[in-house]
N, C-alpha and C. Protein backbone atom coordinates (compact mmCIF):
# COMPACT_ATOMS: atom_id res chain seq x y z
N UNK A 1 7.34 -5.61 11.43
CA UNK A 1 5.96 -5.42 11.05
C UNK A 1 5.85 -5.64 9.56
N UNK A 2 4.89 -6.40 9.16
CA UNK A 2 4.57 -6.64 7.49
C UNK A 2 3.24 -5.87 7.53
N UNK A 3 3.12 -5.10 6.44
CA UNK A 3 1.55 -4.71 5.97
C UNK A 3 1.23 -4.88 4.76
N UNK A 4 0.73 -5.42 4.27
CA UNK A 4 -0.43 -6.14 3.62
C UNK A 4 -1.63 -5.42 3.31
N UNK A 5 -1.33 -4.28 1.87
CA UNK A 5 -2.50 -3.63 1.66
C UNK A 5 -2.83 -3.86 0.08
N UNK A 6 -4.23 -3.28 -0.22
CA UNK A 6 -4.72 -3.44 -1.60
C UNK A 6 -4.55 -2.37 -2.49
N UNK A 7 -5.18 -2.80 -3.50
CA UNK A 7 -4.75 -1.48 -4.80
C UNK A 7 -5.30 -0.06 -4.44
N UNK A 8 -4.92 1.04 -5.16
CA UNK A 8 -5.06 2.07 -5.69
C UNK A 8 -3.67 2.48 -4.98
N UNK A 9 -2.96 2.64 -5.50
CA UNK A 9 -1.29 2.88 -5.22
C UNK A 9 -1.44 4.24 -4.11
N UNK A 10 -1.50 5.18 -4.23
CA UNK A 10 -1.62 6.50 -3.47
C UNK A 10 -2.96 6.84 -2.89
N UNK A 11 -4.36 5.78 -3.18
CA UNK A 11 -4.79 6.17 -2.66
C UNK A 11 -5.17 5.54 -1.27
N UNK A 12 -6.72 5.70 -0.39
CA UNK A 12 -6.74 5.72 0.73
C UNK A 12 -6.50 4.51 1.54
N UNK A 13 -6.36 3.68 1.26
CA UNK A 13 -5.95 2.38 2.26
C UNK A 13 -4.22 2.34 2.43
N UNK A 14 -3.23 2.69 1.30
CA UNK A 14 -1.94 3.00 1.17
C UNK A 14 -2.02 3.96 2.45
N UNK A 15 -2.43 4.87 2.24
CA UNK A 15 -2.31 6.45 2.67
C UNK A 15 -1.92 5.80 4.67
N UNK A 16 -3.25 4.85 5.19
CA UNK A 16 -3.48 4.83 6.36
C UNK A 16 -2.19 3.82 6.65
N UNK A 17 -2.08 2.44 5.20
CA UNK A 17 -0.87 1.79 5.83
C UNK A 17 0.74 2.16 5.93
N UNK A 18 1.06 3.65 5.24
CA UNK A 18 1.72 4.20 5.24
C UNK A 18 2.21 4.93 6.56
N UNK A 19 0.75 5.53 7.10
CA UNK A 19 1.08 6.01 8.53
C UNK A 19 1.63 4.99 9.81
N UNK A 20 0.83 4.08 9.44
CA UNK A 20 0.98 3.16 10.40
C UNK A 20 2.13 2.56 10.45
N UNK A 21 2.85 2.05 9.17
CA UNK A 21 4.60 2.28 9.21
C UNK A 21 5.36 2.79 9.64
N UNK A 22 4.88 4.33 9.24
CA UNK A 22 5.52 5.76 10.01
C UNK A 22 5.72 5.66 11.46
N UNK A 23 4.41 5.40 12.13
CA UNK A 23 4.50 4.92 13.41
C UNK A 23 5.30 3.98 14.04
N UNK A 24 5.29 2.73 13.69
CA UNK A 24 6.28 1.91 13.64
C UNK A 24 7.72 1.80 13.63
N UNK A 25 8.08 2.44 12.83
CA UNK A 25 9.20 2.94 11.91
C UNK A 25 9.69 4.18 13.16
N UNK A 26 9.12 5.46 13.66
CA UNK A 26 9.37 6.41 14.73
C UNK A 26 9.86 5.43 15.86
N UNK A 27 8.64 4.22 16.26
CA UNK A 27 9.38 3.58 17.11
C UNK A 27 10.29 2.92 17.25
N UNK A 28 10.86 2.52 16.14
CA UNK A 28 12.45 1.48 15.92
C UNK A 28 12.39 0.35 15.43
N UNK A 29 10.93 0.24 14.92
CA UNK A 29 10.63 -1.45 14.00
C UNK A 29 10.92 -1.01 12.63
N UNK A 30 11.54 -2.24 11.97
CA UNK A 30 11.60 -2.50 11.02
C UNK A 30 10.25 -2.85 9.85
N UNK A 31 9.91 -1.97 9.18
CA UNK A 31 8.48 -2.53 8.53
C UNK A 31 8.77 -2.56 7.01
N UNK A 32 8.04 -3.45 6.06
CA UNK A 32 7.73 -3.91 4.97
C UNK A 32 6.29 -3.92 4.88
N UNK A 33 5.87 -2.35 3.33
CA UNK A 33 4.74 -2.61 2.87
C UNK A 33 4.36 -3.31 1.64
N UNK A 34 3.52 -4.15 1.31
CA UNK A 34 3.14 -4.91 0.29
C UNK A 34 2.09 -4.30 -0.38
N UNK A 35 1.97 -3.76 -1.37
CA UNK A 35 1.26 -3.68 -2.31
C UNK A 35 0.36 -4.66 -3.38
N UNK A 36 -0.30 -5.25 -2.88
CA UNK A 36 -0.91 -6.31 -3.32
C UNK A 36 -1.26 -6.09 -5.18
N UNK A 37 -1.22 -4.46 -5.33
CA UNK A 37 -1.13 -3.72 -6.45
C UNK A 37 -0.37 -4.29 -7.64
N UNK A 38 0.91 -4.45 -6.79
CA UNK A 38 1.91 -4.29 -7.64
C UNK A 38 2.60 -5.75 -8.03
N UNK A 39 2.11 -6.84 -7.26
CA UNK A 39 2.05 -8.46 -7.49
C UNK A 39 1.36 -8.84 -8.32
N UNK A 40 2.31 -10.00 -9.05
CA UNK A 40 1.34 -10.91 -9.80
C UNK A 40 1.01 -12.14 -8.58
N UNK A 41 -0.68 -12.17 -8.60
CA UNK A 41 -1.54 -12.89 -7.48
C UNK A 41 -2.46 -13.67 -8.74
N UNK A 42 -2.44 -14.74 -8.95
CA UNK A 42 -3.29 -15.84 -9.28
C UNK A 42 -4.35 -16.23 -8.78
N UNK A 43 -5.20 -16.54 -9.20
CA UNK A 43 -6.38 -17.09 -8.11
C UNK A 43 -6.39 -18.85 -7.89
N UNK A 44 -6.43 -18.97 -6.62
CA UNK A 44 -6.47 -19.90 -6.38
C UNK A 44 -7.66 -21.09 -7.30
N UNK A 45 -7.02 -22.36 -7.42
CA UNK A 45 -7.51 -23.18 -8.36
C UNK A 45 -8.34 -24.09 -7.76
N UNK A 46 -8.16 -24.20 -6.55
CA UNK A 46 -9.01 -25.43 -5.81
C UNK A 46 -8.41 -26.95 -5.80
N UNK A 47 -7.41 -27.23 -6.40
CA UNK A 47 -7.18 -28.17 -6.74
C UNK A 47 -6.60 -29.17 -5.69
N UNK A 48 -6.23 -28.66 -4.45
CA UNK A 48 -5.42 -28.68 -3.18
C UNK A 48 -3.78 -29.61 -3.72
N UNK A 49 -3.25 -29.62 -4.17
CA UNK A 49 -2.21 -30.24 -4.62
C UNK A 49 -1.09 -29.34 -3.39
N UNK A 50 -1.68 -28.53 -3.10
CA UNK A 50 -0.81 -27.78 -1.76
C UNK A 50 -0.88 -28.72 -0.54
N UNK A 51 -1.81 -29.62 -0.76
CA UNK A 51 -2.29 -30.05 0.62
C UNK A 51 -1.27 -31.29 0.64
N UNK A 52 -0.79 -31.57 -0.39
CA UNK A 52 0.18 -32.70 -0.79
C UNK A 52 1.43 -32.66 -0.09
N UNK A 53 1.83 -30.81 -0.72
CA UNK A 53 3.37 -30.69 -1.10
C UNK A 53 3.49 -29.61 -0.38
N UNK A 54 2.47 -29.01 0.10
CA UNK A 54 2.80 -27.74 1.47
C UNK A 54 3.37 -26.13 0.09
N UNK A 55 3.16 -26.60 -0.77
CA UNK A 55 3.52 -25.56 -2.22
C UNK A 55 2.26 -25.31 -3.34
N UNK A 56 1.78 -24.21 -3.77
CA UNK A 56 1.17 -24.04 -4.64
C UNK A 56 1.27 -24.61 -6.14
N UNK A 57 0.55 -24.72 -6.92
CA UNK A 57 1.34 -25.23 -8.40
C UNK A 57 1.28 -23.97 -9.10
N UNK A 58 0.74 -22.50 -8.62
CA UNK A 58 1.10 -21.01 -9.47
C UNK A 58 2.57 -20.80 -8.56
N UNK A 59 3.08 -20.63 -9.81
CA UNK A 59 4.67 -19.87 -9.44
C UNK A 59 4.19 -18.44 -10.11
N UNK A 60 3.91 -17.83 -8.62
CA UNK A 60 3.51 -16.37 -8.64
C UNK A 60 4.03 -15.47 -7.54
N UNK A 61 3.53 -14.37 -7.24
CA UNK A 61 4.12 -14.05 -5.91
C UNK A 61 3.70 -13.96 -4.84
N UNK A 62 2.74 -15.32 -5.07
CA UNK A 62 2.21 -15.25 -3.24
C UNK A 62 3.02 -16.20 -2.26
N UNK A 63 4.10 -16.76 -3.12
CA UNK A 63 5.03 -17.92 -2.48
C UNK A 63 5.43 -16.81 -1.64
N UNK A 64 6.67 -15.86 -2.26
CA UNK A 64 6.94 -14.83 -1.23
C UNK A 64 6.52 -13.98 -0.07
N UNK A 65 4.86 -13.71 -0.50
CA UNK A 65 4.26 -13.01 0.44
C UNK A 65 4.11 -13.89 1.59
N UNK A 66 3.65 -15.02 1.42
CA UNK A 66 3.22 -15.52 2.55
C UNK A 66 4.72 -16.11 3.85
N UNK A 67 5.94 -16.30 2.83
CA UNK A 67 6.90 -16.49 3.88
C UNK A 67 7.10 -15.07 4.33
N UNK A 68 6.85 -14.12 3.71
CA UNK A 68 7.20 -13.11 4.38
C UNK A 68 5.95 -12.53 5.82
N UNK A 69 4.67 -13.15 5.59
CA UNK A 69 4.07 -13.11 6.29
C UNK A 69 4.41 -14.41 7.71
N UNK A 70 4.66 -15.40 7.32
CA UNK A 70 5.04 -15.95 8.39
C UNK A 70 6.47 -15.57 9.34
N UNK A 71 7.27 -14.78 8.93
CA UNK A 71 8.55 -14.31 9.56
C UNK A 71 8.03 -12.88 10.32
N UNK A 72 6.92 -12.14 10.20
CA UNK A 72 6.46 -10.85 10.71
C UNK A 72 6.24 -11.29 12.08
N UNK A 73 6.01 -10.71 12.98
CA UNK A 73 5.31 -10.33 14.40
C UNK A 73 4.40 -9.73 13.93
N UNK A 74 4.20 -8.58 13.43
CA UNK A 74 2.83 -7.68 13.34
C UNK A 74 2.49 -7.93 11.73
N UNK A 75 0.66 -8.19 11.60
CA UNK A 75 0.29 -7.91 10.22
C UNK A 75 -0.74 -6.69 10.62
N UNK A 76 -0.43 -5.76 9.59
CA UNK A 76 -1.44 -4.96 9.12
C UNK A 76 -2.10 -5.28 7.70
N UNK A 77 -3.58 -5.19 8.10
CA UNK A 77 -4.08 -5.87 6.26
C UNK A 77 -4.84 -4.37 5.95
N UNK A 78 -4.69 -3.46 5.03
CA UNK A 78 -5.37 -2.48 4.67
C UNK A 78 -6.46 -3.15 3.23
N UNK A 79 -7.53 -2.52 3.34
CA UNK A 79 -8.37 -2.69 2.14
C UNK A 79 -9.68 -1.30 2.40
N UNK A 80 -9.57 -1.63 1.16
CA UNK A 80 -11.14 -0.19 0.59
C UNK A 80 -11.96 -1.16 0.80
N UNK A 81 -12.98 -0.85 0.89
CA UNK A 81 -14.69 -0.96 0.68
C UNK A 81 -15.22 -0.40 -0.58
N UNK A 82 -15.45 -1.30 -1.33
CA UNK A 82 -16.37 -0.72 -2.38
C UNK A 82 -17.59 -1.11 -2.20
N UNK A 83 -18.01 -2.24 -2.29
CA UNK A 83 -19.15 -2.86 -2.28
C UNK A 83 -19.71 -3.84 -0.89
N UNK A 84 -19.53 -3.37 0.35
CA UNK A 84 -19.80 -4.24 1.33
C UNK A 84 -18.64 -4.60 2.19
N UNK A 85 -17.56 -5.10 1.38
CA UNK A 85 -16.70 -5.96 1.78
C UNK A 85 -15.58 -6.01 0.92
N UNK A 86 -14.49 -6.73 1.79
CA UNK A 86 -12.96 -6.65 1.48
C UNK A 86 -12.81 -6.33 0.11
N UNK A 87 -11.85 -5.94 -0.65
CA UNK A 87 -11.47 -5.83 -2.07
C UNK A 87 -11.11 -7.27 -2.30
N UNK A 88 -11.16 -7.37 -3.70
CA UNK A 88 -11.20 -8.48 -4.71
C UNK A 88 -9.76 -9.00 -4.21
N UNK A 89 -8.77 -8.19 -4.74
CA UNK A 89 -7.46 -8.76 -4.71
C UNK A 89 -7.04 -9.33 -3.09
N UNK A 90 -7.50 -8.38 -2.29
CA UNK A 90 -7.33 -8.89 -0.67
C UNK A 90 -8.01 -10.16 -0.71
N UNK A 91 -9.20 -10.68 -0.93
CA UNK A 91 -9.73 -11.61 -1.34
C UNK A 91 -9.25 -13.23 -2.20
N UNK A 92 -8.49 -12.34 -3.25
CA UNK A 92 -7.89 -13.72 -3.94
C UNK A 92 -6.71 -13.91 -3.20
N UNK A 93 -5.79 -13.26 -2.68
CA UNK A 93 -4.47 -13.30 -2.16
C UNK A 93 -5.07 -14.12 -0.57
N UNK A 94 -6.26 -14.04 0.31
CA UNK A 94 -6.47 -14.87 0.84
C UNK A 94 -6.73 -16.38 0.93
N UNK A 95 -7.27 -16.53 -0.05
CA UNK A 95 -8.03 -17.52 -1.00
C UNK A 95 -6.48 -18.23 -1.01
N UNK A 96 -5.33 -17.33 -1.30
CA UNK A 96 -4.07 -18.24 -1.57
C UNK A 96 -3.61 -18.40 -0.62
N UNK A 97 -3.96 -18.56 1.00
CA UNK A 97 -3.29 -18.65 2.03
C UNK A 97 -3.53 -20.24 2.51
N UNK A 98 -3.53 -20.75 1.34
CA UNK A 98 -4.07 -22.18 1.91
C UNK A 98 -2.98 -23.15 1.92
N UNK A 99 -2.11 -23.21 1.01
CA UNK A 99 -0.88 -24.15 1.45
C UNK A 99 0.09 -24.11 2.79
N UNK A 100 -0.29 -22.44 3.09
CA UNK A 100 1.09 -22.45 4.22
C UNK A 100 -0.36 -21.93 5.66
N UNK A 101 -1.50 -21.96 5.65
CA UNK A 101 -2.56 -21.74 6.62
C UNK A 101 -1.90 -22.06 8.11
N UNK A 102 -1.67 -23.22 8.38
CA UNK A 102 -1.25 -23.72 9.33
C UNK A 102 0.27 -22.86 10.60
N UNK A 103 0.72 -22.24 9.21
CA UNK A 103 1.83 -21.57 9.77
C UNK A 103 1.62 -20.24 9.73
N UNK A 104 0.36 -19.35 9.52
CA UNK A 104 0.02 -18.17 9.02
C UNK A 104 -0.62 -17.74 10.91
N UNK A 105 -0.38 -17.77 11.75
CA UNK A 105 -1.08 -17.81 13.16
C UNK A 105 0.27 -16.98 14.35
N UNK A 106 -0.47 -16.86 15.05
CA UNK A 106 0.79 -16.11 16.27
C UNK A 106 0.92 -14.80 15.93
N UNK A 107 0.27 -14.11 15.35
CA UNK A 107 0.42 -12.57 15.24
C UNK A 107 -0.62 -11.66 15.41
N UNK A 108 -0.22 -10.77 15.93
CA UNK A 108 -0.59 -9.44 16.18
C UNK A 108 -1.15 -8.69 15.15
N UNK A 109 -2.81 -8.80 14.90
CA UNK A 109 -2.94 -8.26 13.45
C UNK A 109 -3.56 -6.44 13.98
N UNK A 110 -3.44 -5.86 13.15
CA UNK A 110 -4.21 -4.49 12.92
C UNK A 110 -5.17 -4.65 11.12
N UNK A 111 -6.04 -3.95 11.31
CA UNK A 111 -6.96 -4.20 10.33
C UNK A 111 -7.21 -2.53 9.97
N UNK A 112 -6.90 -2.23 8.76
CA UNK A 112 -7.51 -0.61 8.33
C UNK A 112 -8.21 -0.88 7.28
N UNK A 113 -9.72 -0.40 7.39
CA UNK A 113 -10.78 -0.51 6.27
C UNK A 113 -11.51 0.91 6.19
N UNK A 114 -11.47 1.07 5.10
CA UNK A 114 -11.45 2.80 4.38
C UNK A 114 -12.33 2.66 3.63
N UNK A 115 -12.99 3.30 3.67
CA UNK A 115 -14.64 3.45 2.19
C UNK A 115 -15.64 4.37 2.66
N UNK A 116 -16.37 4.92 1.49
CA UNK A 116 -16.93 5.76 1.57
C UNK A 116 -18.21 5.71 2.78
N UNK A 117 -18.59 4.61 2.96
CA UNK A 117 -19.44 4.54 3.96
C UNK A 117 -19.69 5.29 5.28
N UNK A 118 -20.18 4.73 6.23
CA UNK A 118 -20.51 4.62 7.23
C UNK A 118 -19.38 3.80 7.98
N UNK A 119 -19.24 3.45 9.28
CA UNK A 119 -18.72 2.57 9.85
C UNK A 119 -19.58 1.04 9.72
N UNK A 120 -21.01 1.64 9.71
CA UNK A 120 -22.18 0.22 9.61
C UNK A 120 -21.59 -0.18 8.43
N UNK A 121 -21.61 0.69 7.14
CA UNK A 121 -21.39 -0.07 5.88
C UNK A 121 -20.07 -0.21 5.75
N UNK A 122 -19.41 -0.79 6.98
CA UNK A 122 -17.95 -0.81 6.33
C UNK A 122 -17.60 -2.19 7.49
N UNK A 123 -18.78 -2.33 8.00
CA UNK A 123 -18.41 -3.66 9.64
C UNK A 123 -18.56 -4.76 9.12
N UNK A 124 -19.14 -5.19 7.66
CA UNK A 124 -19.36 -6.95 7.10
C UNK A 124 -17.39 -6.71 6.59
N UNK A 125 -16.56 -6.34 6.13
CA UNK A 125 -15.22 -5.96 5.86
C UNK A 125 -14.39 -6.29 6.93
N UNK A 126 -14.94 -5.67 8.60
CA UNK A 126 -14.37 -5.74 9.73
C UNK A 126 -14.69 -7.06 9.77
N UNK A 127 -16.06 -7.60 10.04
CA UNK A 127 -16.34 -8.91 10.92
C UNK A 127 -15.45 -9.78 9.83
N UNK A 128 -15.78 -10.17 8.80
CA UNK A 128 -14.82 -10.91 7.97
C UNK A 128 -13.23 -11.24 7.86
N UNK A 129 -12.90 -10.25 7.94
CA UNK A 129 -11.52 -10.01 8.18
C UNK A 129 -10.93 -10.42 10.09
N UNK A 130 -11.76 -10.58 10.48
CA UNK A 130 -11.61 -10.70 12.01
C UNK A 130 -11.50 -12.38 11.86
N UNK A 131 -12.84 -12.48 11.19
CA UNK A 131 -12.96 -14.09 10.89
C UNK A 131 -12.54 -14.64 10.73
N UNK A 132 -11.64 -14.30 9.48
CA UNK A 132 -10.46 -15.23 8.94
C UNK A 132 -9.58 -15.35 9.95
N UNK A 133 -8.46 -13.93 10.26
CA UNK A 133 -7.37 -13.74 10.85
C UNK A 133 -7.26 -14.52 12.14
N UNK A 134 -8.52 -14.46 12.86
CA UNK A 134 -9.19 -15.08 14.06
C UNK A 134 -9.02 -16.65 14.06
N UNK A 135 -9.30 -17.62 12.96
CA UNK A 135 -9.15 -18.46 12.51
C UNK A 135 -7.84 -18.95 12.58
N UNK A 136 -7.06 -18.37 11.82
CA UNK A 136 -5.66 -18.85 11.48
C UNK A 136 -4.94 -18.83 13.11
N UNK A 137 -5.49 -18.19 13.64
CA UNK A 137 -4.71 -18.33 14.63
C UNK A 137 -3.83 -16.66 15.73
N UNK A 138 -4.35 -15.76 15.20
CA UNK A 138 -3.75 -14.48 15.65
C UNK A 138 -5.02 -13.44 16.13
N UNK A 139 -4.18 -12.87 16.59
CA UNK A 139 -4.89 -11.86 18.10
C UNK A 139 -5.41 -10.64 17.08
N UNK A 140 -6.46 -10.23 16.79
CA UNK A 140 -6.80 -8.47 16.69
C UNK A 140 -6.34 -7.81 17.64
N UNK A 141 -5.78 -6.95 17.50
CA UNK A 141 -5.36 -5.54 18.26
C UNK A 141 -6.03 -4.75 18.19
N UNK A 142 -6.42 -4.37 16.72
CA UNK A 142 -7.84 -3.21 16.73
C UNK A 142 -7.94 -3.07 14.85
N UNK A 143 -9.22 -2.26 14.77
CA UNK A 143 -9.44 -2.06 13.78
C UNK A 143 -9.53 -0.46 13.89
N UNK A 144 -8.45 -0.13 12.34
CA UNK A 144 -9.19 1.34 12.08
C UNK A 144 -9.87 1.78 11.06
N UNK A 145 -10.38 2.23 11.43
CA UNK A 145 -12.16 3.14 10.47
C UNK A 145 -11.48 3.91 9.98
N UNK A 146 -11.64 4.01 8.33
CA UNK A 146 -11.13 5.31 7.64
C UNK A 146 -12.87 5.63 7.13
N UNK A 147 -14.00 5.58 8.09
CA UNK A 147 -15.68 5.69 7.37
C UNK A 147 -15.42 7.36 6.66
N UNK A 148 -16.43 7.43 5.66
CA UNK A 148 -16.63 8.72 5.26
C UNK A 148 -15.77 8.77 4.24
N UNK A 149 -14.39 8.30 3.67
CA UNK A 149 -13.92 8.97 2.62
C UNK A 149 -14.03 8.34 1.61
N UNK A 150 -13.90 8.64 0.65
CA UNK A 150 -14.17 8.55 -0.74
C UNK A 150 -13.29 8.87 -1.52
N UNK A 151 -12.40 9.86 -2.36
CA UNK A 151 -12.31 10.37 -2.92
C UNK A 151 -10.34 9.99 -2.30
N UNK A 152 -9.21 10.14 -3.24
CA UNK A 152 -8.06 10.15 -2.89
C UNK A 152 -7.46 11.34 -2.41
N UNK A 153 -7.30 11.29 -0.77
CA UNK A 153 -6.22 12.26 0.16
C UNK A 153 -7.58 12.75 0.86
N UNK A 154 -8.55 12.39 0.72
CA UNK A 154 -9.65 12.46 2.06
C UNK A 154 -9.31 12.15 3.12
N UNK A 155 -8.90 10.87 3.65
CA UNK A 155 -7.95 10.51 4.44
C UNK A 155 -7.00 11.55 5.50
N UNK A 156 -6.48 11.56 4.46
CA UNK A 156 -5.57 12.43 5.26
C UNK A 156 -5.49 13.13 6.54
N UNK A 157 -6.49 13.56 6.70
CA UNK A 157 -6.63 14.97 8.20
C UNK A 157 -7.86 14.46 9.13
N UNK A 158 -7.91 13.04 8.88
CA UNK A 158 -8.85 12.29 9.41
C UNK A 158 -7.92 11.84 10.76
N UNK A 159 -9.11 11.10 11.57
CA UNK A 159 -8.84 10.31 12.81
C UNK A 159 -8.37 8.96 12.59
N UNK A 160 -8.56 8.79 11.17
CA UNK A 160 -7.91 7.50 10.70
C UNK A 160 -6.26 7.21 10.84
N UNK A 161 -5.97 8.12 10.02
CA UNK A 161 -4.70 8.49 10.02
C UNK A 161 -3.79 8.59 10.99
N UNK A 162 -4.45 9.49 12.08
CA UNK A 162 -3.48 9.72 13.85
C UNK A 162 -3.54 8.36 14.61
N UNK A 163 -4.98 7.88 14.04
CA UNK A 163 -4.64 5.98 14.72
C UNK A 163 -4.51 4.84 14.11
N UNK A 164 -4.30 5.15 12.88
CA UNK A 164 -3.01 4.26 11.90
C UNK A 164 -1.43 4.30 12.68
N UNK A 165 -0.83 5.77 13.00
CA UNK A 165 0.14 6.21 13.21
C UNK A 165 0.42 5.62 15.15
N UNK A 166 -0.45 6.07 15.73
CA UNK A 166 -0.36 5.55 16.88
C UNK A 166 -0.38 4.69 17.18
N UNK A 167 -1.05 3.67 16.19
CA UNK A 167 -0.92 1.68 16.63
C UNK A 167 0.59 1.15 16.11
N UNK A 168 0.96 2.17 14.67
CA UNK A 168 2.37 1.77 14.81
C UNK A 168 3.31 1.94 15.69
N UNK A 169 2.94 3.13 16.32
CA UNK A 169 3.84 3.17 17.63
C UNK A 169 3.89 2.49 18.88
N UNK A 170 2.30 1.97 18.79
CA UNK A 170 2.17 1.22 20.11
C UNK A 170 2.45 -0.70 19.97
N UNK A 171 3.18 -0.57 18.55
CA UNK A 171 3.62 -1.84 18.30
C UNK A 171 4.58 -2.74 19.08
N UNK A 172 4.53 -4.05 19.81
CA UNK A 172 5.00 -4.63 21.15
C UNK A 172 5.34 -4.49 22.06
């Protein structure tokens, strides 16, 4: 299992892709979390010179992420909601999925989106993220709602959390 989450190091999108490891991890998979935090991520240039050479021209660290995304069975993508929709960095690190797109397909995704909202104000995040993943080529399994929190370790004693933990377990 690879997961694939956005910034705030400890707080609530970590928190849920953490469980969901846990889960995973109880069941006997091997998982790797990514901190999209803690990468240097470039923004894509437009220039398609990938489309050439199947390689980016930023020597950054989305070369790695993405082979490491193509060797997974399971992606989990965690992101906050601030404003509508996905976080920035989830955003540019997509934006960089364009040289290796073709090979980014065949998996089992889980989706955790956390923000203070509503579930309504948190579904343009879901449908989007469905969109893409949907695109490339891989199955949704499910999405989990972290609606309502705000604040870091809100999370926690939520329903988010027990089905972060249970999709890792119910992993293949």
């Amino acid at each position: 299992m690879f997961s694939l989450q956005v910034p705030v190091r400890t707080g609530i999108p970590i928190s849920s892709a953490i469980s969901s490891s846990k889960g995973a991890e109880e069941a006997g998979h091997a998982c790797e979390l990514i901190s999209l935090y803690d990468r240097n991520i470039g923004f894509c240039r437009a220039c398609y010179a990938c489309f050439r050479t199947g390689e980016c021209v930023l020597h950054d660290d989305m070369a790695k992420i993405l082979k490491k995304m193509q060797e997974a069975d399971v992606l989990v993508i965690a992101t906050p909601v601030y404003f509508l929709t996905m976080n920035g960095m989830l955003k540019t690190a997509i934006d960089r999925f364009l040289p290796k797109w073709q090979d980014l397909g065949g998996h089992d995704v889980w989706l955790i989106i956390t923000g203070h909202d509503s579930r309504k104000g948190l579904q343009l995040a879901g449908d989007e993220l469905t969109a893409i993943f949907r695109n490339l080529g891989n199955e949704i399994k499910g999405i989990i709602w972290g609606d309502n929190v705000w604040q870091k370790g809100e999370v926690r004693d939520t329903e988010a959390m027990e089905e972060a933990c249970r999709a890792g377990r119910s992993i293949y």
